[in-house]
PDB file of N, CA and C in Angstrom:
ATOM      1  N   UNK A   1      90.545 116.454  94.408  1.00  0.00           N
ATOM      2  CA  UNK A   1      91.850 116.717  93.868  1.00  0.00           C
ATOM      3  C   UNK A   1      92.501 117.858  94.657  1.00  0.00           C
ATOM      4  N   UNK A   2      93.447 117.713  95.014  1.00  0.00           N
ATOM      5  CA  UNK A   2      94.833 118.946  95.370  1.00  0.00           C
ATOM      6  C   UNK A   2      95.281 120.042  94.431  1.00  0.00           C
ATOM      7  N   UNK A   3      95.262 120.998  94.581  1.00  0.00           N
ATOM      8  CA  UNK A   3      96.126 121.868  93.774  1.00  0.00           C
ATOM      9  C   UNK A   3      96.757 122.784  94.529  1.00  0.00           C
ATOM     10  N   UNK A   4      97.955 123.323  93.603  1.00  0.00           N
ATOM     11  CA  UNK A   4      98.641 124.093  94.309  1.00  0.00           C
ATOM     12  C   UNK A   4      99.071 124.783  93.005  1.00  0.00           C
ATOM     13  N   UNK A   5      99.349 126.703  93.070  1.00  0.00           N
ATOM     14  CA  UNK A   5      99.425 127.349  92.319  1.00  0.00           C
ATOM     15  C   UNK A   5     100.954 128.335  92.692  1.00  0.00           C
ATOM     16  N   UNK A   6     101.950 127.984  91.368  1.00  0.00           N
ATOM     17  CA  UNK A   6     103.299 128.173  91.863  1.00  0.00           C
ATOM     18  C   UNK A   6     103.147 129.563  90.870  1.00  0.00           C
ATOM     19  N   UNK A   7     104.133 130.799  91.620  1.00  0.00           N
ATOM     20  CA  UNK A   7     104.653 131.670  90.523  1.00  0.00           C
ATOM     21  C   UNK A   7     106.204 131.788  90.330  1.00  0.00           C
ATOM     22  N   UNK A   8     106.393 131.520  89.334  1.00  0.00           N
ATOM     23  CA  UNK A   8     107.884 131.583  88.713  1.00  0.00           C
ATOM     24  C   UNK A   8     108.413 133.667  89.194  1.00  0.00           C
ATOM     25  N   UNK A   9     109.425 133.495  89.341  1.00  0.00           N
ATOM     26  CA  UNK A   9     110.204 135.054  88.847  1.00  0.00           C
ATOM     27  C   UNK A   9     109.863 135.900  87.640  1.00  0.00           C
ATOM     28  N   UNK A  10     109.536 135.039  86.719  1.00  0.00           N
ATOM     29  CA  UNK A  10     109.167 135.660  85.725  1.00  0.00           C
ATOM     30  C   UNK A  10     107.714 136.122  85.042  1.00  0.00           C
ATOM     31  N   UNK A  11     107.263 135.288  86.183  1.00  0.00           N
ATOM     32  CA  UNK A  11     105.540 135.825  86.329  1.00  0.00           C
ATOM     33  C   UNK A  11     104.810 134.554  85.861  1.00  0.00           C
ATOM     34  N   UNK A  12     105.325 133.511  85.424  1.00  0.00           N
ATOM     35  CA  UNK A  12     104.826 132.578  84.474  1.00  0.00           C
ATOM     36  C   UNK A  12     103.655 131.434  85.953  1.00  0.00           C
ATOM     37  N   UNK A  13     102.698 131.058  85.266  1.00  0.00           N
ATOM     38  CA  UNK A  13     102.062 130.290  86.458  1.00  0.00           C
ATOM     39  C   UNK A  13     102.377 128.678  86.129  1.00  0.00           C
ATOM     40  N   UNK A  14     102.747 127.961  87.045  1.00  0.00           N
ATOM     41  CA  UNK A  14     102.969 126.734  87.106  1.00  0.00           C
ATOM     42  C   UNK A  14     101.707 126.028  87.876  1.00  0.00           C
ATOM     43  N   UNK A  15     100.646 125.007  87.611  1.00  0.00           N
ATOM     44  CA  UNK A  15      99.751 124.517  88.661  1.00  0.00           C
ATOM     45  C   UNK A  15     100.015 123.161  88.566  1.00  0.00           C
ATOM     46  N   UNK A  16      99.926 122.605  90.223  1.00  0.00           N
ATOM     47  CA  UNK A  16      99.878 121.048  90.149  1.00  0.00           C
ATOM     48  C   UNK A  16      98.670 120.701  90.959  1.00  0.00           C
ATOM     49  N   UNK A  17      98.191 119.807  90.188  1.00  0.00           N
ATOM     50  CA  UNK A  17      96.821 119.298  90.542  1.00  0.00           C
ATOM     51  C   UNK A  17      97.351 117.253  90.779  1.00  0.00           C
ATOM     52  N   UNK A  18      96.949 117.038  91.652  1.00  0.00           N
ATOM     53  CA  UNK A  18      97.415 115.229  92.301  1.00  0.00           C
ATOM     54  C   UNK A  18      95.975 115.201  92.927  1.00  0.00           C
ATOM     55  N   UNK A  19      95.964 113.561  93.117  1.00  0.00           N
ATOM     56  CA  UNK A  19      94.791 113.324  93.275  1.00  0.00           C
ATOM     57  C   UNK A  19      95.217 113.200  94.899  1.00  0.00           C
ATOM     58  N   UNK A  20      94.164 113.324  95.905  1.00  0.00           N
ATOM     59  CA  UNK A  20      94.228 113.424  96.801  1.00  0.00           C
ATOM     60  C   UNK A  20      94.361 111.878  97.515  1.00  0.00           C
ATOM     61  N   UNK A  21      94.201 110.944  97.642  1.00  0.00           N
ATOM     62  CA  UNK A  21      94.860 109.597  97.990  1.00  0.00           C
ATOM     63  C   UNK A  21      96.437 109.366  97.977  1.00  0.00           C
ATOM     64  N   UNK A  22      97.029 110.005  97.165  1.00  0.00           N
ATOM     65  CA  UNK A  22      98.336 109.716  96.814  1.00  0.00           C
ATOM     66  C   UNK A  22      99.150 110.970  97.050  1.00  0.00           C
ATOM     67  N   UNK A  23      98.666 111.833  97.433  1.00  0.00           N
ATOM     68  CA  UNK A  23      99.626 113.271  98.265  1.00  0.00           C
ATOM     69  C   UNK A  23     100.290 112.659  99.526  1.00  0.00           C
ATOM     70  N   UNK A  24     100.777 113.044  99.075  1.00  0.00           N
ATOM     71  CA  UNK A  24     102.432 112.399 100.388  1.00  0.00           C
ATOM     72  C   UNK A  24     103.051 111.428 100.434  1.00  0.00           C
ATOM     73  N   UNK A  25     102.755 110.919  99.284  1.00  0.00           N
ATOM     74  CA  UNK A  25     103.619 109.453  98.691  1.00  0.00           C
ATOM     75  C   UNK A  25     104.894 109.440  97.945  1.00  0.00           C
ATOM     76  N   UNK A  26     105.312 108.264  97.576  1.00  0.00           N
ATOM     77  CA  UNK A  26     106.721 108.185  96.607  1.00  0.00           C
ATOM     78  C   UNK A  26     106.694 107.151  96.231  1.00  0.00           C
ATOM     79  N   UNK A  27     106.964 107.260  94.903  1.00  0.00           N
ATOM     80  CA  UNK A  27     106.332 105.828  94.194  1.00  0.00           C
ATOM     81  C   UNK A  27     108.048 105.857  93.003  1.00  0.00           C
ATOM     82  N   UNK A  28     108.482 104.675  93.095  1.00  0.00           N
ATOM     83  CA  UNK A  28     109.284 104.383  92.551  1.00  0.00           C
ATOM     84  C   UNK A  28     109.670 103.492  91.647  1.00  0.00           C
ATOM     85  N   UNK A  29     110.148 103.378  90.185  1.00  0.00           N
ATOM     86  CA  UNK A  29     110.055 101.744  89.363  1.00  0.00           C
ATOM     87  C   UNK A  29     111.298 102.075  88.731  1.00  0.00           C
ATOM     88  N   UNK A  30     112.826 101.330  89.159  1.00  0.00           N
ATOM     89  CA  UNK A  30     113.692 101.691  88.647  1.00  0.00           C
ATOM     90  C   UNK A  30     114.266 102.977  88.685  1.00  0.00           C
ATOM     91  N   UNK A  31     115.181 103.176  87.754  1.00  0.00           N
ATOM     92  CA  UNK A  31     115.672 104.995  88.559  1.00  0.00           C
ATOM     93  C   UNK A  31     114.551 105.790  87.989  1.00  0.00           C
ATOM     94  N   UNK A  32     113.395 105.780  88.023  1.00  0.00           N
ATOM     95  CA  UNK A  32     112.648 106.754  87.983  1.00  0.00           C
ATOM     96  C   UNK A  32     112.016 106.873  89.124  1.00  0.00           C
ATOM     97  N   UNK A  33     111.886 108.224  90.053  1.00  0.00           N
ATOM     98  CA  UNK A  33     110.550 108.453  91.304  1.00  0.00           C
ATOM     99  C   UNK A  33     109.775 109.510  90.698  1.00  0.00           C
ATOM    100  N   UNK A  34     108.557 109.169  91.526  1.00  0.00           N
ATOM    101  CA  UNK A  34     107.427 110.276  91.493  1.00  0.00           C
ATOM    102  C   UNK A  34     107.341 110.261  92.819  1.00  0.00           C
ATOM    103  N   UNK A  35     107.700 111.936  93.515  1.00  0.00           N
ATOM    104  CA  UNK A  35     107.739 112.476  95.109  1.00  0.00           C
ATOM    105  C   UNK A  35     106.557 113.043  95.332  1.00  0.00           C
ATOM    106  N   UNK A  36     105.703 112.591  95.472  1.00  0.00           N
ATOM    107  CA  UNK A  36     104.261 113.360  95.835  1.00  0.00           C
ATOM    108  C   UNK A  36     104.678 113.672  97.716  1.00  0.00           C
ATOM    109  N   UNK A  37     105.815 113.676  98.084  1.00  0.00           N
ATOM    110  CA  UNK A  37     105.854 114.339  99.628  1.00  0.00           C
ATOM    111  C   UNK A  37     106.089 115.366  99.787  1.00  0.00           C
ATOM    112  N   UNK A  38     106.610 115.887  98.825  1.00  0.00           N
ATOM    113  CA  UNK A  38     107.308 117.267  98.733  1.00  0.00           C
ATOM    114  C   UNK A  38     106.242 118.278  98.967  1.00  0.00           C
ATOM    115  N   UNK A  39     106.443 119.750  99.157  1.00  0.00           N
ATOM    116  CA  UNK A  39     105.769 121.131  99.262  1.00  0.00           C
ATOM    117  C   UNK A  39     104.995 121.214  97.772  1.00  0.00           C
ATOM    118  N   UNK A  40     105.915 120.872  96.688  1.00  0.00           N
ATOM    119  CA  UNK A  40     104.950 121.000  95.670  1.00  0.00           C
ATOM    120  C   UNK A  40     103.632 120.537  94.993  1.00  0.00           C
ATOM    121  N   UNK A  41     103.801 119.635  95.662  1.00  0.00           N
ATOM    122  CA  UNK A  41     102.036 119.156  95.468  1.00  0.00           C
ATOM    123  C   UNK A  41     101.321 119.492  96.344  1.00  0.00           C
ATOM    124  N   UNK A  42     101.528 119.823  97.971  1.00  0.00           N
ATOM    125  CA  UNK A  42     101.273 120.456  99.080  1.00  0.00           C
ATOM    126  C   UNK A  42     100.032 121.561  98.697  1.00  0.00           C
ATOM    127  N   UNK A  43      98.628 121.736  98.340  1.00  0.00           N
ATOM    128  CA  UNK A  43      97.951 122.630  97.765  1.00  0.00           C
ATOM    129  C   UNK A  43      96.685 122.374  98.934  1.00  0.00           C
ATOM    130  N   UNK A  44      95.762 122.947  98.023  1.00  0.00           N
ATOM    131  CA  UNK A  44      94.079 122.947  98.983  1.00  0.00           C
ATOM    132  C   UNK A  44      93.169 121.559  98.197  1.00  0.00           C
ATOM    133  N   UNK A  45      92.805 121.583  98.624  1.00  0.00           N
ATOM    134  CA  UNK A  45      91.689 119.820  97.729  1.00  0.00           C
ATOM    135  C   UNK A  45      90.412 121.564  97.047  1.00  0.00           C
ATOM    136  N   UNK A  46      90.502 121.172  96.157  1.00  0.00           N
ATOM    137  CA  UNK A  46      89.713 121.271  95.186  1.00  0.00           C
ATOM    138  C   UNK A  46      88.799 121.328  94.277  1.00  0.00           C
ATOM    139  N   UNK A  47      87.232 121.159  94.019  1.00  0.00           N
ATOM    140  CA  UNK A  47      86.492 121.013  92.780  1.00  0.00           C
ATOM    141  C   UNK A  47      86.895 120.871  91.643  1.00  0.00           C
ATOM    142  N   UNK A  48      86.219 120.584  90.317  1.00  0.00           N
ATOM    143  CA  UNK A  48      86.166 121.090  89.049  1.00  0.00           C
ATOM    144  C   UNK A  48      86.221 122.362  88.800  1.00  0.00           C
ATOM    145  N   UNK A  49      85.598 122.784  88.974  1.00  0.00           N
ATOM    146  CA  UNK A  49      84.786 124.432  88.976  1.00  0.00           C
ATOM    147  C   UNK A  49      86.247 125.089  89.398  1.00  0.00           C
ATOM    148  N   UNK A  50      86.860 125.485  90.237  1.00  0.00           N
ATOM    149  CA  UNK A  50      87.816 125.849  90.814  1.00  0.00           C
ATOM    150  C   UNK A  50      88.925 125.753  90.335  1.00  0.00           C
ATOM    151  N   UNK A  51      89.367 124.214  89.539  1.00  0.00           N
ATOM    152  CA  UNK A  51      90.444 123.608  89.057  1.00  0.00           C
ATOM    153  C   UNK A  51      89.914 124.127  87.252  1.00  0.00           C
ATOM    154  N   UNK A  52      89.044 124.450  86.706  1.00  0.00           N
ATOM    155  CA  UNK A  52      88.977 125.195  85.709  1.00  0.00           C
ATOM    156  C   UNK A  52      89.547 125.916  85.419  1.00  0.00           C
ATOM    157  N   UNK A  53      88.646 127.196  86.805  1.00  0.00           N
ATOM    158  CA  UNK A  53      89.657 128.331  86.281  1.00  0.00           C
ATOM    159  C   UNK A  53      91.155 128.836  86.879  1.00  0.00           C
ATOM    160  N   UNK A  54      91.786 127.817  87.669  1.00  0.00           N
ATOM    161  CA  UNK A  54      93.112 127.804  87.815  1.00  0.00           C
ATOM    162  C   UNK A  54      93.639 127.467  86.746  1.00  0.00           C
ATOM    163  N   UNK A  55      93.156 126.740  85.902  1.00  0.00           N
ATOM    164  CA  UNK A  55      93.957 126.023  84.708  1.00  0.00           C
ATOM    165  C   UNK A  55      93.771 127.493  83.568  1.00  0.00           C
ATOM    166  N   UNK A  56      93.088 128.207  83.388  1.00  0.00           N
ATOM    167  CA  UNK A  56      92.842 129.888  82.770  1.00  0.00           C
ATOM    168  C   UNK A  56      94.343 130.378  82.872  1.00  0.00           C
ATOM    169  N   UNK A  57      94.776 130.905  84.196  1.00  0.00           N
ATOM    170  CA  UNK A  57      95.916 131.715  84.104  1.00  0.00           C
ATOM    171  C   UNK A  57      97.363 130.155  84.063  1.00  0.00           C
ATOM    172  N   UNK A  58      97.139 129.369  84.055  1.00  0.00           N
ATOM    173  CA  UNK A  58      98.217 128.269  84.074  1.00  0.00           C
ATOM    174  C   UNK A  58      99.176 128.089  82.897  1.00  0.00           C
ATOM    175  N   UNK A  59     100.272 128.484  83.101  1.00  0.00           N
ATOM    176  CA  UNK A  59     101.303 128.011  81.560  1.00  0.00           C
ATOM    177  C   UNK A  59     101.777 126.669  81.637  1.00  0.00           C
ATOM    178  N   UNK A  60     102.352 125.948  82.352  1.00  0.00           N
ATOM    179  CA  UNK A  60     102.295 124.730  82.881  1.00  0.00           C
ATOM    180  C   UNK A  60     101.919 123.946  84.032  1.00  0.00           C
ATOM    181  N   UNK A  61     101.228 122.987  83.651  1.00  0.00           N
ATOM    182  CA  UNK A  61     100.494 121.969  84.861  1.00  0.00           C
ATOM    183  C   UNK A  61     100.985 120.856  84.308  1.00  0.00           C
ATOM    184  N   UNK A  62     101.504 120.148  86.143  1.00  0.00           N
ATOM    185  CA  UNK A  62     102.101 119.181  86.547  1.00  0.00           C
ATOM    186  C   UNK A  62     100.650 118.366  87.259  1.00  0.00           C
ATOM    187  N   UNK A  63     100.413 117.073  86.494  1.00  0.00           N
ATOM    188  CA  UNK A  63      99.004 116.351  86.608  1.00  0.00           C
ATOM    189  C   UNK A  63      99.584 115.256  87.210  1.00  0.00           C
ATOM    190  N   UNK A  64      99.413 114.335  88.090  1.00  0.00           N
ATOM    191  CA  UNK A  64      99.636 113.010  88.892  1.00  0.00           C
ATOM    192  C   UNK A  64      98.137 112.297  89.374  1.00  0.00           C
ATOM    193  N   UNK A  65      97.775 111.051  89.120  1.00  0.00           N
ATOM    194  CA  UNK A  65      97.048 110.179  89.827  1.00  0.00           C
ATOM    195  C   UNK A  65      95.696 110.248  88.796  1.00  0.00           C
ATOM    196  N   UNK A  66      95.040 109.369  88.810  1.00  0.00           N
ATOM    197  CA  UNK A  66      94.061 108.458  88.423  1.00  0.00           C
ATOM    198  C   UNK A  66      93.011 109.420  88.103  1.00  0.00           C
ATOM    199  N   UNK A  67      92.493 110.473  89.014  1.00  0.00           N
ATOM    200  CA  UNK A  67      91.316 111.279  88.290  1.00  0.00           C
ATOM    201  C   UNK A  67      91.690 112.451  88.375  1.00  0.00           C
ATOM    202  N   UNK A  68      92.930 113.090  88.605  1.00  0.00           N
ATOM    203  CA  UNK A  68      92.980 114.579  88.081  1.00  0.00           C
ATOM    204  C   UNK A  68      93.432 114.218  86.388  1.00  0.00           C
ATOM    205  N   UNK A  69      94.333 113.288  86.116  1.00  0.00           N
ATOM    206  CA  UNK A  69      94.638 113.072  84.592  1.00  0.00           C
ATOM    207  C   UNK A  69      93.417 112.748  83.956  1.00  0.00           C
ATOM    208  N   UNK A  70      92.739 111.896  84.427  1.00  0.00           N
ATOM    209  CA  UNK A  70      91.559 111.799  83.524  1.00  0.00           C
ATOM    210  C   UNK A  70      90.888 112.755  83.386  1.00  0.00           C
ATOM    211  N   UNK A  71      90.385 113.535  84.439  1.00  0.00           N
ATOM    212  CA  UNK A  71      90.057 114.808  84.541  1.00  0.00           C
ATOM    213  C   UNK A  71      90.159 115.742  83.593  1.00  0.00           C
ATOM    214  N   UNK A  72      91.558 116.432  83.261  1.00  0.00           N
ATOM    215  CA  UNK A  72      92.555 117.044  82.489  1.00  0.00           C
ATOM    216  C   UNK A  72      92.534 116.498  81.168  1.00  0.00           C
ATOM    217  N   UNK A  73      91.949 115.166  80.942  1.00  0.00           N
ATOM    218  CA  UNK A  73      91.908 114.441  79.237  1.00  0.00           C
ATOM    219  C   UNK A  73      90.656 114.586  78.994  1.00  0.00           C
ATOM    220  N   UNK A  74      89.425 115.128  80.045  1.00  0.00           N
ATOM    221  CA  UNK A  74      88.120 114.834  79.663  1.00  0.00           C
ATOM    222  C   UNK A  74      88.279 116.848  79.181  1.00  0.00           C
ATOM    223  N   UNK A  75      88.831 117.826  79.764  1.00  0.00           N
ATOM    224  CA  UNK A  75      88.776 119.005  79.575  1.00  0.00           C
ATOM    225  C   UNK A  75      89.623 119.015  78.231  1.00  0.00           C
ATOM    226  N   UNK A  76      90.312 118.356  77.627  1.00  0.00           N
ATOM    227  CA  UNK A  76      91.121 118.201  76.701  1.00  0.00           C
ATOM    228  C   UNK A  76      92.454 118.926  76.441  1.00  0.00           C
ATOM    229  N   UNK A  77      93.289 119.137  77.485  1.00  0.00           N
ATOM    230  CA  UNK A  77      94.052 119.594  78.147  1.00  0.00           C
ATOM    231  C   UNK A  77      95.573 118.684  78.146  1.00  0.00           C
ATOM    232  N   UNK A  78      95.082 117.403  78.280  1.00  0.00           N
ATOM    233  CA  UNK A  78      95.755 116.251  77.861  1.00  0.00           C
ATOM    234  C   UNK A  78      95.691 115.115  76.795  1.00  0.00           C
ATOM    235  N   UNK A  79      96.809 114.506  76.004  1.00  0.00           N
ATOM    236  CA  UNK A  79      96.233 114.156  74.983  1.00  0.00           C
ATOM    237  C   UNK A  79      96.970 112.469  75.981  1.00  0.00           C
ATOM    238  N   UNK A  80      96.234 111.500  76.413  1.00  0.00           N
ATOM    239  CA  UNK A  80      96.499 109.982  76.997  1.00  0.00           C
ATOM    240  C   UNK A  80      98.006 109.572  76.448  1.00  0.00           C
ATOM    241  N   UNK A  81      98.118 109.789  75.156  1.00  0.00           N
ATOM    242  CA  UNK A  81      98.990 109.186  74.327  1.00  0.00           C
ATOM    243  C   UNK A  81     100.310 109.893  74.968  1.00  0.00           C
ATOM    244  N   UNK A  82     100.363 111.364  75.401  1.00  0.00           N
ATOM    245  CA  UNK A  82     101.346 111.513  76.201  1.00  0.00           C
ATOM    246  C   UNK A  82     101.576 111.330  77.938  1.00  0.00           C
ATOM    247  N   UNK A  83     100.904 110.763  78.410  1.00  0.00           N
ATOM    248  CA  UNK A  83     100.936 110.442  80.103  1.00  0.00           C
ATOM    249  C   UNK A  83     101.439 109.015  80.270  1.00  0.00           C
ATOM    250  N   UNK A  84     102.372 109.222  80.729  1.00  0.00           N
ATOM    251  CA  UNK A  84     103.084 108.001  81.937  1.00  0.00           C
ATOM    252  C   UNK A  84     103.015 107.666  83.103  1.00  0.00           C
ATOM    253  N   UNK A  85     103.505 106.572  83.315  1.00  0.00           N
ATOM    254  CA  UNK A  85     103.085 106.196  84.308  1.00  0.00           C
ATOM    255  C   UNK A  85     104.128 105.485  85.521  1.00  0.00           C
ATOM    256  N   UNK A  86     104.124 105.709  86.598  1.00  0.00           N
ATOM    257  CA  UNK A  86     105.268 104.883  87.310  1.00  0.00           C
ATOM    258  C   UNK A  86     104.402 104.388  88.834  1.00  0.00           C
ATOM    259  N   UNK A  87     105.022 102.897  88.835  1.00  0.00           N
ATOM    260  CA  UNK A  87     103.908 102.087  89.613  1.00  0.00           C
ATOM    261  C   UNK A  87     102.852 101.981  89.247  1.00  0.00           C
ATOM    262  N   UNK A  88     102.458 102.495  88.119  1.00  0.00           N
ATOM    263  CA  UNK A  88     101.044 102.790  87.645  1.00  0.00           C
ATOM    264  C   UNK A  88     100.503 103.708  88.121  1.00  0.00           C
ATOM    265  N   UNK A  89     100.654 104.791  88.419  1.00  0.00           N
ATOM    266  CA  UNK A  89     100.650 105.820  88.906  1.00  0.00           C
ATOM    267  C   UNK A  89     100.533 107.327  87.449  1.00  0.00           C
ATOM    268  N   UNK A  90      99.578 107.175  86.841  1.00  0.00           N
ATOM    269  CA  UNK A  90      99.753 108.195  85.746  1.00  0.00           C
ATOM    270  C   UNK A  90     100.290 109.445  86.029  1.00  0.00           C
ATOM    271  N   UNK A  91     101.267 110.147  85.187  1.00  0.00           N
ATOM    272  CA  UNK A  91     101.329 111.543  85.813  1.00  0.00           C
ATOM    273  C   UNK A  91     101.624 111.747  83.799  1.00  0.00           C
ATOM    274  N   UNK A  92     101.608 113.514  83.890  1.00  0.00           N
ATOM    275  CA  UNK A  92     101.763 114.305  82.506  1.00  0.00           C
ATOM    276  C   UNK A  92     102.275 115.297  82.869  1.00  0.00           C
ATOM    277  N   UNK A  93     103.390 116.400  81.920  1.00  0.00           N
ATOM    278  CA  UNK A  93     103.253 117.695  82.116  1.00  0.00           C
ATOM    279  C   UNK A  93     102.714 117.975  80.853  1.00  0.00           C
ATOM    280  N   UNK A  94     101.927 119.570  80.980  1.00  0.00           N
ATOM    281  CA  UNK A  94     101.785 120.045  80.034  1.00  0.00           C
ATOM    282  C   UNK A  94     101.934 121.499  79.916  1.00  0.00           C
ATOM    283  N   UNK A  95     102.520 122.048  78.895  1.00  0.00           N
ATOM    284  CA  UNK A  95     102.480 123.234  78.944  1.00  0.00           C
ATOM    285  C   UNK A  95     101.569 124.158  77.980  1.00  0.00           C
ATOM    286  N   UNK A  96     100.880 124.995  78.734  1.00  0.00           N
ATOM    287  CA  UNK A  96      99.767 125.334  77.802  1.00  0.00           C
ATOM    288  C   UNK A  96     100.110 126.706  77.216  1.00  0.00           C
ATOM    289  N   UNK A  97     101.177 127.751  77.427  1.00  0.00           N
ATOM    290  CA  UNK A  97     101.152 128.720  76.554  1.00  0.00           C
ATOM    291  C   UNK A  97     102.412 129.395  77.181  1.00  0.00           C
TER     292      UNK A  97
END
């Protein structure tokens, strides 16, 4: 998995974690896109272990692709019932505090 760890102005931490197959893609179904080309998913590939405790200081995480969401639902972080999907392509936000 990819992550990348954003800081807001206001100090707040934003993390996006994408699964690494699908970084640098764009997936589109109707007027909805998901831009996985952009800088913001742009991060380091990752562990568990690592992607833990990034998710510690995280107020919102932006989740995309097949095993960081599952990932994120097995830590319970995500509840399935809220993740969508485009192309089939799962993604969630969540904000944790």
């Amino acid at each position: 998995m990819i992550i990348k760890v954003h800081k807001t102005q206001e100090g707040r931490v934003v993390l996006s974690i994408c699964d690494k197959e699908i970084l640098g893609k764009k997936f589109e179904e109707g007027n909805l896109q998901l831009d996985l080309s952009s800088s913001f998913y742009a991060g380091e590939e990752s562990g568990e272990n690592k992607i833990r405790l990034e998710l510690r200081d995280a107020n919102i995480v932006n989740i995309v692709g097949e095993k960081s969401v599952n990932f994120c639902v097995k830590l319970g972080i995500v509840d399935v019932k809220t993740v969508g999907k485009i192309k089939g392509i799962p993604h969630v936000q969540v904000v944790l505090n």
